[in-house]
Protein backbone atom coordinates (compact mmCIF):
# COMPACT_ATOMS: atom_id res chain seq x y z
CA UNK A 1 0.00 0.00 0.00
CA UNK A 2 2.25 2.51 -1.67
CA UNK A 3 -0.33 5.15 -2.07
CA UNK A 4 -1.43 7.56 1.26
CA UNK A 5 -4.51 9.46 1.94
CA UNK A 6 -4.48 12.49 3.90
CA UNK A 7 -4.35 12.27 7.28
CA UNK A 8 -7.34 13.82 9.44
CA UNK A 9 -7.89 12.96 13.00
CA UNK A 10 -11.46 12.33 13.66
CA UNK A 11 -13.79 10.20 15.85
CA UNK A 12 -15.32 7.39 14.08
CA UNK A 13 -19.21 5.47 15.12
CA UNK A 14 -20.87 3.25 12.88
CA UNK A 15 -22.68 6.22 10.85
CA UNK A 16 -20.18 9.26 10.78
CA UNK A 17 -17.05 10.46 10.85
CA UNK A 18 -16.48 13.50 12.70
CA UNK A 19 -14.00 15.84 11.02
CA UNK A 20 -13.85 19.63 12.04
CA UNK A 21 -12.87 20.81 8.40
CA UNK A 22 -15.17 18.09 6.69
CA UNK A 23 -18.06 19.90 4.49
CA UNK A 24 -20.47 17.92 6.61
CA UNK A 25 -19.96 20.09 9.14
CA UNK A 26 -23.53 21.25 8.93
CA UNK A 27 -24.98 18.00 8.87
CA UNK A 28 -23.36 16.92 11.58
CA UNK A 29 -24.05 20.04 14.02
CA UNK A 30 -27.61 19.27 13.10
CA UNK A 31 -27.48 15.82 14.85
CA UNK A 32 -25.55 17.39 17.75
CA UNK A 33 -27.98 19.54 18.65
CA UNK A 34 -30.63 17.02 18.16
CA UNK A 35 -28.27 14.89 20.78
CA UNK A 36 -27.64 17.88 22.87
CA UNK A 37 -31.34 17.24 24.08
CA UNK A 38 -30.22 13.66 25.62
CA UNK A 39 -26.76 14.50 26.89
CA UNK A 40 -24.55 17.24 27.65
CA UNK A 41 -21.01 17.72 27.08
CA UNK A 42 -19.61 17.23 30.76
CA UNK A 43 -22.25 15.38 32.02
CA UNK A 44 -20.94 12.35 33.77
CA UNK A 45 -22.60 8.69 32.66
CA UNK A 46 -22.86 5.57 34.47
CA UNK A 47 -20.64 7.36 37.19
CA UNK A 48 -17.20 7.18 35.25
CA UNK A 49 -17.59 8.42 31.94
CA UNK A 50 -17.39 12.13 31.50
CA UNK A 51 -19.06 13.19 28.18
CA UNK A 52 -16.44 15.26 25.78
CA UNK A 53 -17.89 15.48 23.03
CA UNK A 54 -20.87 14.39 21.21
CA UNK A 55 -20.48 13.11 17.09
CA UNK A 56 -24.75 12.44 17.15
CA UNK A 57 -27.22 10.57 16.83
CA UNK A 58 -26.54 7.16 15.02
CA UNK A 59 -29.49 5.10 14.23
CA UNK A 60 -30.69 3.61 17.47
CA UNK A 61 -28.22 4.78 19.67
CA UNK A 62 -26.29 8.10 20.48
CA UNK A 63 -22.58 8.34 20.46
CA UNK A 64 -20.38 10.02 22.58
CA UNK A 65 -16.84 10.03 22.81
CA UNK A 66 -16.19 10.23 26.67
CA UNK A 67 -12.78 10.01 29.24
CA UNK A 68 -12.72 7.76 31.99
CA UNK A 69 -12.55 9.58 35.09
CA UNK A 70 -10.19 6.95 36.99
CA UNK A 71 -7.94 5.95 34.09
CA UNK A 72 -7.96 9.26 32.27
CA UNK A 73 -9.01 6.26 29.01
CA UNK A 74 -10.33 8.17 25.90
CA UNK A 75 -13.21 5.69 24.62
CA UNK A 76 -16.24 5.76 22.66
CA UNK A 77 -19.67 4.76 24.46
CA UNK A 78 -22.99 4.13 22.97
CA UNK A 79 -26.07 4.48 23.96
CA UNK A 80 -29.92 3.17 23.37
CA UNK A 81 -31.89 6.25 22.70
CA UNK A 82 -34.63 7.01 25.50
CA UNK A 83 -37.45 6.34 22.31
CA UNK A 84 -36.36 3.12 21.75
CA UNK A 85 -35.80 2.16 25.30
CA UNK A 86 -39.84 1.98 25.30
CA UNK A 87 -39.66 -1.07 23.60
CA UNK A 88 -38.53 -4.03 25.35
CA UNK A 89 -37.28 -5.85 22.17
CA UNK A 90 -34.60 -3.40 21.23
CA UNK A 91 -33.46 -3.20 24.41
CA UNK A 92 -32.93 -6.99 24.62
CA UNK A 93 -31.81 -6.72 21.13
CA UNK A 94 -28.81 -4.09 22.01
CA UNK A 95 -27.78 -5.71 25.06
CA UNK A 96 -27.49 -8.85 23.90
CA UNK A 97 -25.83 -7.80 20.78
CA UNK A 98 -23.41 -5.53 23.11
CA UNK A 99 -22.23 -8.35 25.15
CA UNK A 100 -21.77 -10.79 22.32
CA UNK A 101 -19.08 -7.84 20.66
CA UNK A 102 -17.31 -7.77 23.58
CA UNK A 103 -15.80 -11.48 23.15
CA UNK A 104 -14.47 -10.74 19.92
CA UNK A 105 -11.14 -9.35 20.90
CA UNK A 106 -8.92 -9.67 17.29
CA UNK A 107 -6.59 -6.70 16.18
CA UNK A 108 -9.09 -5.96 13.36
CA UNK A 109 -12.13 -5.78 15.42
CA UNK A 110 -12.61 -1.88 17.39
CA UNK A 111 -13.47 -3.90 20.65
CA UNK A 112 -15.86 -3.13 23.33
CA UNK A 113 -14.97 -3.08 26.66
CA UNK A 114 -17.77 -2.45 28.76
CA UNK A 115 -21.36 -2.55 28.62
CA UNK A 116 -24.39 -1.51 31.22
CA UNK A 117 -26.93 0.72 32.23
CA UNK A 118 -26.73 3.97 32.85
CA UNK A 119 -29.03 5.92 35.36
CA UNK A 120 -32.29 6.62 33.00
CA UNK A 121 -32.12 2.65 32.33
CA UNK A 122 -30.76 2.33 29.03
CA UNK A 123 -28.48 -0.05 27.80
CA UNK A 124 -24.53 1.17 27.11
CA UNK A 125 -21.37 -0.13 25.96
CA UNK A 126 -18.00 1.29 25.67
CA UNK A 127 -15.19 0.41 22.65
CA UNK A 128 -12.00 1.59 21.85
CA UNK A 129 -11.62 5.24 20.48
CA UNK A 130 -10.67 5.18 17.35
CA UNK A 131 -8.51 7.51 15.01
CA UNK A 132 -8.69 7.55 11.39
CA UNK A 133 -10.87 7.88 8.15
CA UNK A 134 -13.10 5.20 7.31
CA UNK A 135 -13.40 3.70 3.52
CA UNK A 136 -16.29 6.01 3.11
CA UNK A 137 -13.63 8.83 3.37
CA UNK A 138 -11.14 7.33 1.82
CA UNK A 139 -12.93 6.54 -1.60
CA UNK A 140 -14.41 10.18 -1.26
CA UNK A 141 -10.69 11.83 -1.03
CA UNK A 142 -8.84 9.68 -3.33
CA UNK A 143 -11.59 7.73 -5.58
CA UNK A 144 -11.10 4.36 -6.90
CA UNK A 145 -8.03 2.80 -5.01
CA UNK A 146 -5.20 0.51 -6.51
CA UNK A 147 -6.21 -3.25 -6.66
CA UNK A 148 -3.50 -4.59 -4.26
CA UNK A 149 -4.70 -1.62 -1.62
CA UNK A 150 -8.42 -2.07 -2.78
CA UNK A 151 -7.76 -5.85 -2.07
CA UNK A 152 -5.70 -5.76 1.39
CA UNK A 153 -8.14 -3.31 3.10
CA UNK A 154 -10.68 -6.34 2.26
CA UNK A 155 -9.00 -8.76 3.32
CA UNK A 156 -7.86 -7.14 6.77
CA UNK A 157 -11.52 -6.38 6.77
CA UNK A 158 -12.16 -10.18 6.79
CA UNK A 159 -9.78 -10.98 9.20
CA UNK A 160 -12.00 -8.92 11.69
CA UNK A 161 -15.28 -10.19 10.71
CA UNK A 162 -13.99 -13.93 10.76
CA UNK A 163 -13.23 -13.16 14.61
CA UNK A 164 -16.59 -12.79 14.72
CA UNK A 165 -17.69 -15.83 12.75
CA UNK A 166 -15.38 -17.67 15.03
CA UNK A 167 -17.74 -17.19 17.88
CA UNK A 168 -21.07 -17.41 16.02
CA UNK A 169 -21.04 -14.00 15.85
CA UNK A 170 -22.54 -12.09 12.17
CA UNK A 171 -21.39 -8.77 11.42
CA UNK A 172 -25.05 -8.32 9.19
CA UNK A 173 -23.75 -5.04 8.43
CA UNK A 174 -20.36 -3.96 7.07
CA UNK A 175 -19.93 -1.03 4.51
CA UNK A 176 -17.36 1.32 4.08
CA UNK A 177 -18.47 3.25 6.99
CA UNK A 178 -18.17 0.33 9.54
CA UNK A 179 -14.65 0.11 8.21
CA UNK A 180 -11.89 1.97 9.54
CA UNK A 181 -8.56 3.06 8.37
CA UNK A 182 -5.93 3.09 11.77
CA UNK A 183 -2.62 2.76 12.02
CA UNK A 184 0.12 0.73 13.79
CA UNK A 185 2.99 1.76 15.43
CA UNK A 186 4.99 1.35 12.28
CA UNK A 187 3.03 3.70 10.46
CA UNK A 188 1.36 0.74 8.09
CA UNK A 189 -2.50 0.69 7.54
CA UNK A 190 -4.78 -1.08 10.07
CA UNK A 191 -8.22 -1.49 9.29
CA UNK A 192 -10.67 -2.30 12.19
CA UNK A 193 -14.23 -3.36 11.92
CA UNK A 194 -16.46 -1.18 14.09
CA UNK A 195 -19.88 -2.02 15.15
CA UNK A 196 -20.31 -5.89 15.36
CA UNK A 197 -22.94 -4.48 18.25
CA UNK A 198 -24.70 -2.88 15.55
CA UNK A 199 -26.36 -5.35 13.83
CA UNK A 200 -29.88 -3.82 16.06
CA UNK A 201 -29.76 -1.47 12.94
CA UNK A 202 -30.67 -4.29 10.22
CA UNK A 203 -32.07 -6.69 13.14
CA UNK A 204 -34.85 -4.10 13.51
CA UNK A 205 -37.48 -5.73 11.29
CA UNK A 206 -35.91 -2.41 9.48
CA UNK A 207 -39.01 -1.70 6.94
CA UNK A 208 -41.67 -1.70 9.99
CA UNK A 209 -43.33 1.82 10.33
CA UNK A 210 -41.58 1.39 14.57
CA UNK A 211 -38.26 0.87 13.06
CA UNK A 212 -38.27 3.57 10.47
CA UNK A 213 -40.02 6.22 12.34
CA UNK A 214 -37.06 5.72 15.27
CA UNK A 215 -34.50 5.21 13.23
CA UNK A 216 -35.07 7.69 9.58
CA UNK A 217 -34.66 5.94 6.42
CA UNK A 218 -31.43 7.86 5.62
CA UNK A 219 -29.92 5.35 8.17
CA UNK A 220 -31.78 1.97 6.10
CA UNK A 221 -30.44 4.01 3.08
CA UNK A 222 -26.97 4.05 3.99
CA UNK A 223 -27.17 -0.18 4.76
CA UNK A 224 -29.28 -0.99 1.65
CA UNK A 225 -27.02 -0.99 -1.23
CA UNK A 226 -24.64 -3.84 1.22
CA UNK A 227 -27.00 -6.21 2.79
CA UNK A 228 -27.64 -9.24 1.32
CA UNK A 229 -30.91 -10.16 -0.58
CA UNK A 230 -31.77 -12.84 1.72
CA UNK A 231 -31.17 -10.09 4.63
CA UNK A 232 -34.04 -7.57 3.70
CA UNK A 233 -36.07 -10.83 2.86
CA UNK A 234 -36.08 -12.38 6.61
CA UNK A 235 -33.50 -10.31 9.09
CA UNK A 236 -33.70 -13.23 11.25
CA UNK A 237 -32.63 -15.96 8.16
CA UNK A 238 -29.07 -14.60 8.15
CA UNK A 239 -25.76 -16.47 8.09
CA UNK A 240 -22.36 -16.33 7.76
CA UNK A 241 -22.89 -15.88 3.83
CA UNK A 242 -24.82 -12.54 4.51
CA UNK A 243 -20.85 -10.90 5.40
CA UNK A 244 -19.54 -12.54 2.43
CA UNK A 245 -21.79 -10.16 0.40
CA UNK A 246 -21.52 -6.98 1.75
CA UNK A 247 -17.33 -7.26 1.98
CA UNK A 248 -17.51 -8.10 -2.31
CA UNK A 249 -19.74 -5.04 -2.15
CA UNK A 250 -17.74 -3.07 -0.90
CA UNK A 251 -14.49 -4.30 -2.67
CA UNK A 252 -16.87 -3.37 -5.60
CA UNK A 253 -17.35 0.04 -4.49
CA UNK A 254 -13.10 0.18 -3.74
CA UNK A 255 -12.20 -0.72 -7.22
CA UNK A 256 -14.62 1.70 -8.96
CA UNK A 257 -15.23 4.29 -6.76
CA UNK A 258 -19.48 3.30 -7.35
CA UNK A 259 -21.68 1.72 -4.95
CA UNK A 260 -23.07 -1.32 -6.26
CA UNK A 261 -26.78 -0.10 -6.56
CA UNK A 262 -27.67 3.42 -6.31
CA UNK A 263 -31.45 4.75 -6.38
CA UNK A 264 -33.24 7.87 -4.77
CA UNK A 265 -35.49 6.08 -2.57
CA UNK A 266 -35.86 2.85 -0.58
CA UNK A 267 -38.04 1.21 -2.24
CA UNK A 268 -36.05 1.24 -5.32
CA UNK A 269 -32.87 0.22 -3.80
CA UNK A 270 -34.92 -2.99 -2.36
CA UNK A 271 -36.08 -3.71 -5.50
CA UNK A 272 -32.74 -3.42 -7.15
CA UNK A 273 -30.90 -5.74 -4.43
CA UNK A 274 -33.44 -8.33 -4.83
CA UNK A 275 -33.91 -8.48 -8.62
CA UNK A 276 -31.45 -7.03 -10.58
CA UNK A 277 -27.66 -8.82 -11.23
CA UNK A 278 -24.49 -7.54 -10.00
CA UNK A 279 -22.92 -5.49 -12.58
CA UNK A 280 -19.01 -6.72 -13.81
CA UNK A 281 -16.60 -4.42 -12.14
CA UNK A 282 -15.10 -4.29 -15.83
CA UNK A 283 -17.78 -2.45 -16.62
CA UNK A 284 -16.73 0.49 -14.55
CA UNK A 285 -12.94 -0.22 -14.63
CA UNK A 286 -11.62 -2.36 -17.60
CA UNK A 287 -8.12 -2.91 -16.11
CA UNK A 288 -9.46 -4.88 -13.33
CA UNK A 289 -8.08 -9.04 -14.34
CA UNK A 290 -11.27 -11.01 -15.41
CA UNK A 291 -10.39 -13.44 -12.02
CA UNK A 292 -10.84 -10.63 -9.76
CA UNK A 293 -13.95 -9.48 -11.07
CA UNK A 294 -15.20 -13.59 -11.06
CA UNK A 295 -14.66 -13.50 -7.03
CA UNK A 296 -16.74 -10.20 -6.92
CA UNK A 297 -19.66 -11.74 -8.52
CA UNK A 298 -19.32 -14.77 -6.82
CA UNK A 299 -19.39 -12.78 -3.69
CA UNK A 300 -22.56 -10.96 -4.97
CA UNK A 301 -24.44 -13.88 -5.73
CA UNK A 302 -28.68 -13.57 -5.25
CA UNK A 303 -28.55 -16.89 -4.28
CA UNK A 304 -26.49 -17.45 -1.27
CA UNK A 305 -25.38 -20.97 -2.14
CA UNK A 306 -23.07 -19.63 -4.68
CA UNK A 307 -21.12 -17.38 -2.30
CA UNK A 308 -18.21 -18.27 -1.01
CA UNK A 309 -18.97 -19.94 1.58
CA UNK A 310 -16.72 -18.59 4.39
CA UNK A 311 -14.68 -15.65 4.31
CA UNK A 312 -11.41 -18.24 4.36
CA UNK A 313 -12.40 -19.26 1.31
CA UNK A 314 -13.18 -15.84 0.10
CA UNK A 315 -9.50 -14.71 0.89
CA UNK A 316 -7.80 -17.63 -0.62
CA UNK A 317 -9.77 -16.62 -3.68
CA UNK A 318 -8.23 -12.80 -3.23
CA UNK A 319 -4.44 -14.32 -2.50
CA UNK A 320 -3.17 -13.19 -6.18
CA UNK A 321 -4.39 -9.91 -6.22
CA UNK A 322 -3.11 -8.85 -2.86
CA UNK A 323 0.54 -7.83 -1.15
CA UNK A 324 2.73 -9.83 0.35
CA UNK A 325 2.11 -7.98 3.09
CA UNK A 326 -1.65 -9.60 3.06
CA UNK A 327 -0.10 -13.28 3.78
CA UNK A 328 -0.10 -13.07 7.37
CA UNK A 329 -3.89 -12.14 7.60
CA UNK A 330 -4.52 -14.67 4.88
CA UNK A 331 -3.08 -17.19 6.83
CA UNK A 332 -4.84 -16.07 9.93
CA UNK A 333 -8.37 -16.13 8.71
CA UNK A 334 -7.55 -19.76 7.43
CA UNK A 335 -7.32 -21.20 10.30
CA UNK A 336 -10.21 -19.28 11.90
CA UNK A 337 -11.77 -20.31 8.93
């Protein structure tokens, strides 16, 4: 990964990326004052978190990115909005979800560390702070990415989400904005998965007049053009297969700088997941190799039988087209495969 992106500190959550120069600026002081009405900066939550500063509102929950008072920790901590909290099955839904995220513990995964109530009742949980842009960012600073970098971010990607298969655990959810561009010590790129908690967001029965009057259809918008057909037929008939999809859509979107399915309204983006064919990523980039553009259709497969059927097998499948920096993580997933 020869090629750098501009650096930008910001705070990353499963919906935005906080960035004071970013031309979403407005958008984003919009939600914080809409948050501003739940929590204020300073306020202290569940006794040890002191509230610093507030990125928004983010489907469900609200994010904050708080200190811990005793070890001076900056962290990220999430939170069930009061609305929601009226409902017994998100609730259940978010905690159980919450707890479940904080066994996965893998280098690519942004891991939770603590979950609970705070004082009004609702459900919390804490993961790492994070600092860097997320793929969303990425593709909208530098566009369409070299294949080798297109293909390593995917496959570091997959390392992280089969930490979660490991334990029975689906992501149900990844897109570029779920994945986020760190780095080590070294300086190298280190992509973490963020949000395996979130899968509430597409668990919600998402197209029920509840779900979309609590959580806006921008937020089912943003999810649409990744989750699998079989996903937005039956949340609750999800498997491993389900990931498989959304990381070759997303590898799609990497190597042409398109999402896979575009449309003005939800309806039409349902109708265009379920029916229509994946287009060739030739068609938007003719120098990608014919074999690379095979495993992204075989990723994108309607019928989930002709997916790959683990993400091991997905990333054996990506072996030629990535760096030989990629053979560790390759090797990993294998054997958590």
């Amino acid at each position: 990964m020869a090629e750098r992106y501009p650096e930008a500190e910001v705070v990353v959550d499963d919906e935005l990326m906080f960035d004071d120069s970013s031309p979403r600026q407005s958008t984003l002081a919009r939600r914080d004052e809409r948050s501003q009405d739940i929590v204020r900066e300073g306020e202290v939550l569940a006794g040890k978190y002191r509230v610093e500063r507030i990125p928004g509102r983010s489907g469900l929950g609200v994010v904050v990115q708080v200190r811990h008072l005793e070890l001076g920790q900056e962290v990220t901590l999430k939170f069930l909005v009061p609305d929601a909290c009226a409902y017994p099955e998100f609730v259940q839904r978010f905690v159980r979800e919450a707890r479940a995220a904080v066994r996965i513990q893998g280098e690519h995964v942004a891991r939770v560390t603590d979950v609970g109530r705070l004082e009004s009742g609702a459900p919390y949980m804490v993961r790492e702070f994070l600092r860097g842009p997320d793929l969303a960012e990425v593709l909208k600073v530098r566009g369409a990415l070299p294949i080798s970098e297109a293909v390593d971010y995917i496959i570091q990607a997959c390392e992280g989400v089969a930490e979660g298969h490991a334990l029975g655990v689906v992501h149900r959810n990844v897109r570029p904005t779920t994945l986020v561009v760190t780095r080590r010590s070294d300086g190298t790129p280190l992509v973490k998965v963020v949000d395996f908690a979130a899968a509430e967001s597409l668990h919600l029965d998402p197209f029920a007049e509840r779900a979309v009057s609590l959580v806006g259809t921008s937020v089912i918008m943003a999810s649409l053009p990744y989750l699998a057909p079989e996903q937005v037929r039956d949340p609750h008939d999800v498997d491993f297969r389900a990931d498989v999809y959304s990381l070759g859509a997303v590898l799609f979107e990497l190597l042409t700088a398109t999402p896979l399915y575009s449309a003005d309204g939800a309806p039409a983006l349902l109708a265009m997941g379920a029916a229509d064919s994946a287009p060739a990523v030739r068609t938007f980039r003719p120098d990608i190799p014919g074999e690379l553009d095979h495993v992204v259709l075989r990723c994108l497969a309607k019928n989930r039988a002709l997916r790959y059927a683990s993400v091991a097998d997905l990333v054996v499948a990506l072996r030629p087209f990535a760096s030989e920096e990629a053979s560790p993580s390759i090797s990993h997933i294998v054997r958590l495969g």
